[in-house]
PDB file of N, CA and C in Angstrom:
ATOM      1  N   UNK A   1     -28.165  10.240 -29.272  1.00  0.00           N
ATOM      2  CA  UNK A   1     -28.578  10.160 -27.886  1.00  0.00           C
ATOM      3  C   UNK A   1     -29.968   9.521 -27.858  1.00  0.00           C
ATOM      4  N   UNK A   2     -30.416   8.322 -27.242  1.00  0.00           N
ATOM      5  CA  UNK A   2     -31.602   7.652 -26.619  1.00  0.00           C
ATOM      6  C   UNK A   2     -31.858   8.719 -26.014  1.00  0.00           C
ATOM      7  N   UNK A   3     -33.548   7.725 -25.968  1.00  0.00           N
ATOM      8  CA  UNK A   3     -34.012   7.987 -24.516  1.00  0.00           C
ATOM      9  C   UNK A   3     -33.807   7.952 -23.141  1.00  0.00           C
ATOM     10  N   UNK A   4     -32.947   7.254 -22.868  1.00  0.00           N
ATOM     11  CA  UNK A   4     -32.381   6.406 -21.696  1.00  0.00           C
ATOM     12  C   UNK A   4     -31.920   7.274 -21.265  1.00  0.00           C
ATOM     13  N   UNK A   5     -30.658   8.005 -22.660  1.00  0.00           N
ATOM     14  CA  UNK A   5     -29.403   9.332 -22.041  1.00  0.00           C
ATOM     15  C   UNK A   5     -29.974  10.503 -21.793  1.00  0.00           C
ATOM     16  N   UNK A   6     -31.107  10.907 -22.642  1.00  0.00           N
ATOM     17  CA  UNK A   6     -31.795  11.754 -22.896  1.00  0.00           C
ATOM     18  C   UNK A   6     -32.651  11.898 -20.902  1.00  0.00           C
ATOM     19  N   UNK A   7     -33.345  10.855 -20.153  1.00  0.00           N
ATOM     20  CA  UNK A   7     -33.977  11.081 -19.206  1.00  0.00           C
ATOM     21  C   UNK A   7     -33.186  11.444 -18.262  1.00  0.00           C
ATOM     22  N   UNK A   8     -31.769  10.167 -18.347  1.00  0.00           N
ATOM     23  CA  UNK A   8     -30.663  10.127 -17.145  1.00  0.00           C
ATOM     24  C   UNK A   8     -29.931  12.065 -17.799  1.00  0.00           C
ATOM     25  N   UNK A   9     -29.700  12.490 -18.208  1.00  0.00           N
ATOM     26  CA  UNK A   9     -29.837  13.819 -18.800  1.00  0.00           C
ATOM     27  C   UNK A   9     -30.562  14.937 -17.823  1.00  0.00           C
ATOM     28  N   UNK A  10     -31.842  14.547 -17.906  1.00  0.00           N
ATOM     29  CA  UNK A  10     -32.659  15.543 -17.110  1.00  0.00           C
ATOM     30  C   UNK A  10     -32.976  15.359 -15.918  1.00  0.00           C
ATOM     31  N   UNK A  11     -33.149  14.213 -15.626  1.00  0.00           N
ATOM     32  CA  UNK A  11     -32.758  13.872 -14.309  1.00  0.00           C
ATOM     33  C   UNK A  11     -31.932  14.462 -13.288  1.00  0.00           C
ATOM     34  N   UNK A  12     -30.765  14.162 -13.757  1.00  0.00           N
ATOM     35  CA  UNK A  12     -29.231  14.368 -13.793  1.00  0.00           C
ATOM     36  C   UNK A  12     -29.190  16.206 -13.367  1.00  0.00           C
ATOM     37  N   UNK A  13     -29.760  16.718 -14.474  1.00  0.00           N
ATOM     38  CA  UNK A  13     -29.781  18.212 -14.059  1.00  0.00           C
ATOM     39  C   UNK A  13     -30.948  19.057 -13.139  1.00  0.00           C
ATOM     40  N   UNK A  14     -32.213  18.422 -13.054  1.00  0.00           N
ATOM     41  CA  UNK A  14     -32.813  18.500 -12.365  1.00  0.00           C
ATOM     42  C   UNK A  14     -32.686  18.196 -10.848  1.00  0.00           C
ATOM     43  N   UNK A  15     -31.659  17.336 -10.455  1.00  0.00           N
ATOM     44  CA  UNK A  15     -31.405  17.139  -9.058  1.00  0.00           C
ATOM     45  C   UNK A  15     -30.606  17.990  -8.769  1.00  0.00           C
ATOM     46  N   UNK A  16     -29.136  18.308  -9.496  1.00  0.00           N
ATOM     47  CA  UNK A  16     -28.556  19.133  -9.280  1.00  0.00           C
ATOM     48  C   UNK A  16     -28.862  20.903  -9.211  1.00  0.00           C
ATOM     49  N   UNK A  17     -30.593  20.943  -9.934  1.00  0.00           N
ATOM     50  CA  UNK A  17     -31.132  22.574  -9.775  1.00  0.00           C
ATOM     51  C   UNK A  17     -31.739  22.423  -8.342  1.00  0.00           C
ATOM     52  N   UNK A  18     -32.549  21.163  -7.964  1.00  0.00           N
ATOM     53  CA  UNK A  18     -33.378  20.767  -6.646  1.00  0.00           C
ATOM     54  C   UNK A  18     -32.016  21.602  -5.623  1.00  0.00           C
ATOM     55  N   UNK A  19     -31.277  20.749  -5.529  1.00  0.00           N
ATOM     56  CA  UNK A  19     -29.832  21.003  -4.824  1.00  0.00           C
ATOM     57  C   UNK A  19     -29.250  22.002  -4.739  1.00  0.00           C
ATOM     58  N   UNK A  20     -29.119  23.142  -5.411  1.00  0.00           N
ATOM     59  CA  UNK A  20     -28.313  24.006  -5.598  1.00  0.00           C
ATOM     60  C   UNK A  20     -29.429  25.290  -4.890  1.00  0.00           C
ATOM     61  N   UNK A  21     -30.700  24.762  -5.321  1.00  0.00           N
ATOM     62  CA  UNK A  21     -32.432  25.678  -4.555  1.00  0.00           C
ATOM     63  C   UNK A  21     -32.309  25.372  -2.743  1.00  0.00           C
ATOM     64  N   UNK A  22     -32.479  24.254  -2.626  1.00  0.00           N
ATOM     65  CA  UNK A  22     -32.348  24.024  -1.554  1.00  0.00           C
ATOM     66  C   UNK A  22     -31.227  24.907  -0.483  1.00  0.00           C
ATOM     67  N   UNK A  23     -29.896  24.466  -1.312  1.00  0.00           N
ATOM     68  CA  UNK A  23     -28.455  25.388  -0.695  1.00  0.00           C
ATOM     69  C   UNK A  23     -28.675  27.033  -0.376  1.00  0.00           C
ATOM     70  N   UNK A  24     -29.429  27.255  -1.732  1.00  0.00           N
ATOM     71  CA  UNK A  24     -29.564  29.007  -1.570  1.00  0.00           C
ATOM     72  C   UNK A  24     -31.057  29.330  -0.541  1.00  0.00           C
ATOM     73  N   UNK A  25     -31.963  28.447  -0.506  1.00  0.00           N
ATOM     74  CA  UNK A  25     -32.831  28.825   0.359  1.00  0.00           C
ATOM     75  C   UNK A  25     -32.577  28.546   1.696  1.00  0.00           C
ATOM     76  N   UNK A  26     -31.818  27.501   2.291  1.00  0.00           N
ATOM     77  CA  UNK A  26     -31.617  27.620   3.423  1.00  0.00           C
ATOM     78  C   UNK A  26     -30.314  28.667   3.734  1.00  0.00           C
ATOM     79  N   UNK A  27     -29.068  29.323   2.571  1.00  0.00           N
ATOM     80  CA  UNK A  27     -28.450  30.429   3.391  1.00  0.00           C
ATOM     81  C   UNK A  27     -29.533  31.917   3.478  1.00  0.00           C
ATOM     82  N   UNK A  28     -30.568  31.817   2.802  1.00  0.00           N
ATOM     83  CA  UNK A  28     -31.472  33.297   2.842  1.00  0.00           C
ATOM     84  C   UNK A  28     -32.421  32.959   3.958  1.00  0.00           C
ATOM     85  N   UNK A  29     -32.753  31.950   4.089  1.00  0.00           N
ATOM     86  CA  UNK A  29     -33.640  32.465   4.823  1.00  0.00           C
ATOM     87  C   UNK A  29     -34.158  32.713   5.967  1.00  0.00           C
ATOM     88  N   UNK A  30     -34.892  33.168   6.299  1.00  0.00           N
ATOM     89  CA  UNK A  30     -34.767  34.403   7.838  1.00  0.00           C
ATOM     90  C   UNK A  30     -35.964  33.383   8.885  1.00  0.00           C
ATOM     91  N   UNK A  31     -36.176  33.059   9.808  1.00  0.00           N
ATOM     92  CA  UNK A  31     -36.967  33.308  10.604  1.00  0.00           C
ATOM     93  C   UNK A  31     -37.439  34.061  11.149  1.00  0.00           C
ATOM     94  N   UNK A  32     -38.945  33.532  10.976  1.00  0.00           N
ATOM     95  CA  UNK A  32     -39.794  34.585  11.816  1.00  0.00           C
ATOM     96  C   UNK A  32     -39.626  34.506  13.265  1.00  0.00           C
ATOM     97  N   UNK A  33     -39.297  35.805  14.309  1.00  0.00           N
ATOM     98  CA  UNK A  33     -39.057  35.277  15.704  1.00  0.00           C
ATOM     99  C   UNK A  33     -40.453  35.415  16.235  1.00  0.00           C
ATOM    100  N   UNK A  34     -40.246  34.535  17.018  1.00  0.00           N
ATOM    101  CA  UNK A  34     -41.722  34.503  17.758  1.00  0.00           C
ATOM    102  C   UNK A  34     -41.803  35.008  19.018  1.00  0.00           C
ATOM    103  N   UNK A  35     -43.144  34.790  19.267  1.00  0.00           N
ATOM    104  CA  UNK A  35     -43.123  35.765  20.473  1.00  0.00           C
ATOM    105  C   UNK A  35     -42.672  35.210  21.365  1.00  0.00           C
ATOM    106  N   UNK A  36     -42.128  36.562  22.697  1.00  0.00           N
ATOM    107  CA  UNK A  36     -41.281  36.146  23.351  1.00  0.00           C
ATOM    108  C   UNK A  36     -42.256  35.911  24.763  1.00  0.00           C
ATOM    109  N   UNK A  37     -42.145  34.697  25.290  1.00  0.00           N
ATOM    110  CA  UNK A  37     -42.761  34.159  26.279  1.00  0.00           C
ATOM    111  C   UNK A  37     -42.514  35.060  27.521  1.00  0.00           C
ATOM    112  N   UNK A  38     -43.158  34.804  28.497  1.00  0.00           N
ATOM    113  CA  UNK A  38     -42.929  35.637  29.581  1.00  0.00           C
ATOM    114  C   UNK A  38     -41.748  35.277  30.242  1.00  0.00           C
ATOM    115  N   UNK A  39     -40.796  36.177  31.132  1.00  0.00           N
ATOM    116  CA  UNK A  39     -39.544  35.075  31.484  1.00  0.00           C
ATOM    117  C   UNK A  39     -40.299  34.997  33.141  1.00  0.00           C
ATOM    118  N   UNK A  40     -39.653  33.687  33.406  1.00  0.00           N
ATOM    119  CA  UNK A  40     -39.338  33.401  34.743  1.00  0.00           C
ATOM    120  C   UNK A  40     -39.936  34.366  35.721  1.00  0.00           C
ATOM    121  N   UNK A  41     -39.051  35.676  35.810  1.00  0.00           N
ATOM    122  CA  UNK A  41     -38.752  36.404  36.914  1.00  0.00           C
ATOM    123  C   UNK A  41     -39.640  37.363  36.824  1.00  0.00           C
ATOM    124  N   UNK A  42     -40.553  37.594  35.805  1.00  0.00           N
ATOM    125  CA  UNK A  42     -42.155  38.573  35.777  1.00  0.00           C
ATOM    126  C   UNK A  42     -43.198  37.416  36.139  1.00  0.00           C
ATOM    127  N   UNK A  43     -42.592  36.510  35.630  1.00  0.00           N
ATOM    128  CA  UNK A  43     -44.046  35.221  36.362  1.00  0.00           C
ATOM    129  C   UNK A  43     -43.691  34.688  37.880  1.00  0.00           C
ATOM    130  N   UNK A  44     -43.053  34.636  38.305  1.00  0.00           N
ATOM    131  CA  UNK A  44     -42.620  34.599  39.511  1.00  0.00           C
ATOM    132  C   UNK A  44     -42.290  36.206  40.274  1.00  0.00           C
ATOM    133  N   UNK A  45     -42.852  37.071  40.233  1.00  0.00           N
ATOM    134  CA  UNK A  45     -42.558  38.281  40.399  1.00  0.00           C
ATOM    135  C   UNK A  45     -43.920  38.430  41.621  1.00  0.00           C
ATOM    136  N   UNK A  46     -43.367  38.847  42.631  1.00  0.00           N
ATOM    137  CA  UNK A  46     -44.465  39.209  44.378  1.00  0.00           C
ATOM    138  C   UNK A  46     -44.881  38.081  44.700  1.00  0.00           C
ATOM    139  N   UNK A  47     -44.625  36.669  44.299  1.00  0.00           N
ATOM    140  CA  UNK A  47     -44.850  35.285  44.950  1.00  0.00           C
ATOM    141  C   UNK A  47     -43.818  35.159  46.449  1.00  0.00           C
ATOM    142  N   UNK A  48     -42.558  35.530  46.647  1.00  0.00           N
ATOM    143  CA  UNK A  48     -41.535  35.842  47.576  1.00  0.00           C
ATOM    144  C   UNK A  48     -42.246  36.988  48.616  1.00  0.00           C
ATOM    145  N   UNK A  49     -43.270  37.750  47.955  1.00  0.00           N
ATOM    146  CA  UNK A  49     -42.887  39.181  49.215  1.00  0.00           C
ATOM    147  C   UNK A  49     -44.557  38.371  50.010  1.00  0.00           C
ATOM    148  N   UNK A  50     -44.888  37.405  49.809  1.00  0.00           N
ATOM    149  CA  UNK A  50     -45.795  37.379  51.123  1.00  0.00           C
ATOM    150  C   UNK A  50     -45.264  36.419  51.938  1.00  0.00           C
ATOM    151  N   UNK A  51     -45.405  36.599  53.349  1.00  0.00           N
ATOM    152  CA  UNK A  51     -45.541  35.727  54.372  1.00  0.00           C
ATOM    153  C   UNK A  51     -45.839  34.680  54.621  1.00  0.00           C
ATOM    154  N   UNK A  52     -45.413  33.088  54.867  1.00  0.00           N
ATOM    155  CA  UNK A  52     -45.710  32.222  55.405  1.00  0.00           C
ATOM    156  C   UNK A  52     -45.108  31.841  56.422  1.00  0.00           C
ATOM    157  N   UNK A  53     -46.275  31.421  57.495  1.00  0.00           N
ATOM    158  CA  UNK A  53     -46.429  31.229  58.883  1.00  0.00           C
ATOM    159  C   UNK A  53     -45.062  30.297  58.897  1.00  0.00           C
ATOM    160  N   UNK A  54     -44.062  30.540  59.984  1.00  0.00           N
ATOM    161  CA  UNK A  54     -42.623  29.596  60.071  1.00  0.00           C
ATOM    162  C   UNK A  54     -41.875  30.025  59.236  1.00  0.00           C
ATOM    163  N   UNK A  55     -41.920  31.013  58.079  1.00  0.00           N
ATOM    164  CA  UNK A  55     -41.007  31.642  57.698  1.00  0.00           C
ATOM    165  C   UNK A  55     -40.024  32.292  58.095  1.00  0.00           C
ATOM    166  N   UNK A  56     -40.345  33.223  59.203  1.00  0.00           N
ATOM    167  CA  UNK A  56     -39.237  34.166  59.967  1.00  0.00           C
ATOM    168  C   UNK A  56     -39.611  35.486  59.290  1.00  0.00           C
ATOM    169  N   UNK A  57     -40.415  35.736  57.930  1.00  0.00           N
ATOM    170  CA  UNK A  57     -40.374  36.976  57.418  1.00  0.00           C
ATOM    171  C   UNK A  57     -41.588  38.456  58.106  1.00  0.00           C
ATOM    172  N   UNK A  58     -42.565  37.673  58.764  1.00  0.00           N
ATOM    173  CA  UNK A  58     -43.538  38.462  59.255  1.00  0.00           C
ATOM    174  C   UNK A  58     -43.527  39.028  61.124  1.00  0.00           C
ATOM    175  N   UNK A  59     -41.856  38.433  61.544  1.00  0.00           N
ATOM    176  CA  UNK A  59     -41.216  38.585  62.792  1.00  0.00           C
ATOM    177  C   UNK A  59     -41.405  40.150  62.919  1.00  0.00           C
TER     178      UNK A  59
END
């Protein structure tokens, strides 16, 4: 065995360990969840209960 067979060799098995790391780290691994933003309907929450003039609500 050369050098040639000898690199294409490690090469060769080294992509296939890259590859096989890659496969198992993306089925493990977890995300971190992040925080959960405010929704909608607490940020928009008592904007509705006031009155504007032509509304009909302060009749």
């Amino acid at each position: 065995m050369n050098s040639d067979e000898l690199l294409g060799t490690v090469l060769g098995i080294a992509i296939v360990v890259v590859v096989i790391g890659v496969i198992l780290g993306a089925m493990f691994y977890r995300p971190k969840p992040h925080k959960k933003l405010r929704s909608r309907s607490t940020f928009t929450h008592g904007i509705d209960d006031a009155s504007v003039d032509g509304d009909g609500g302060g009749d």
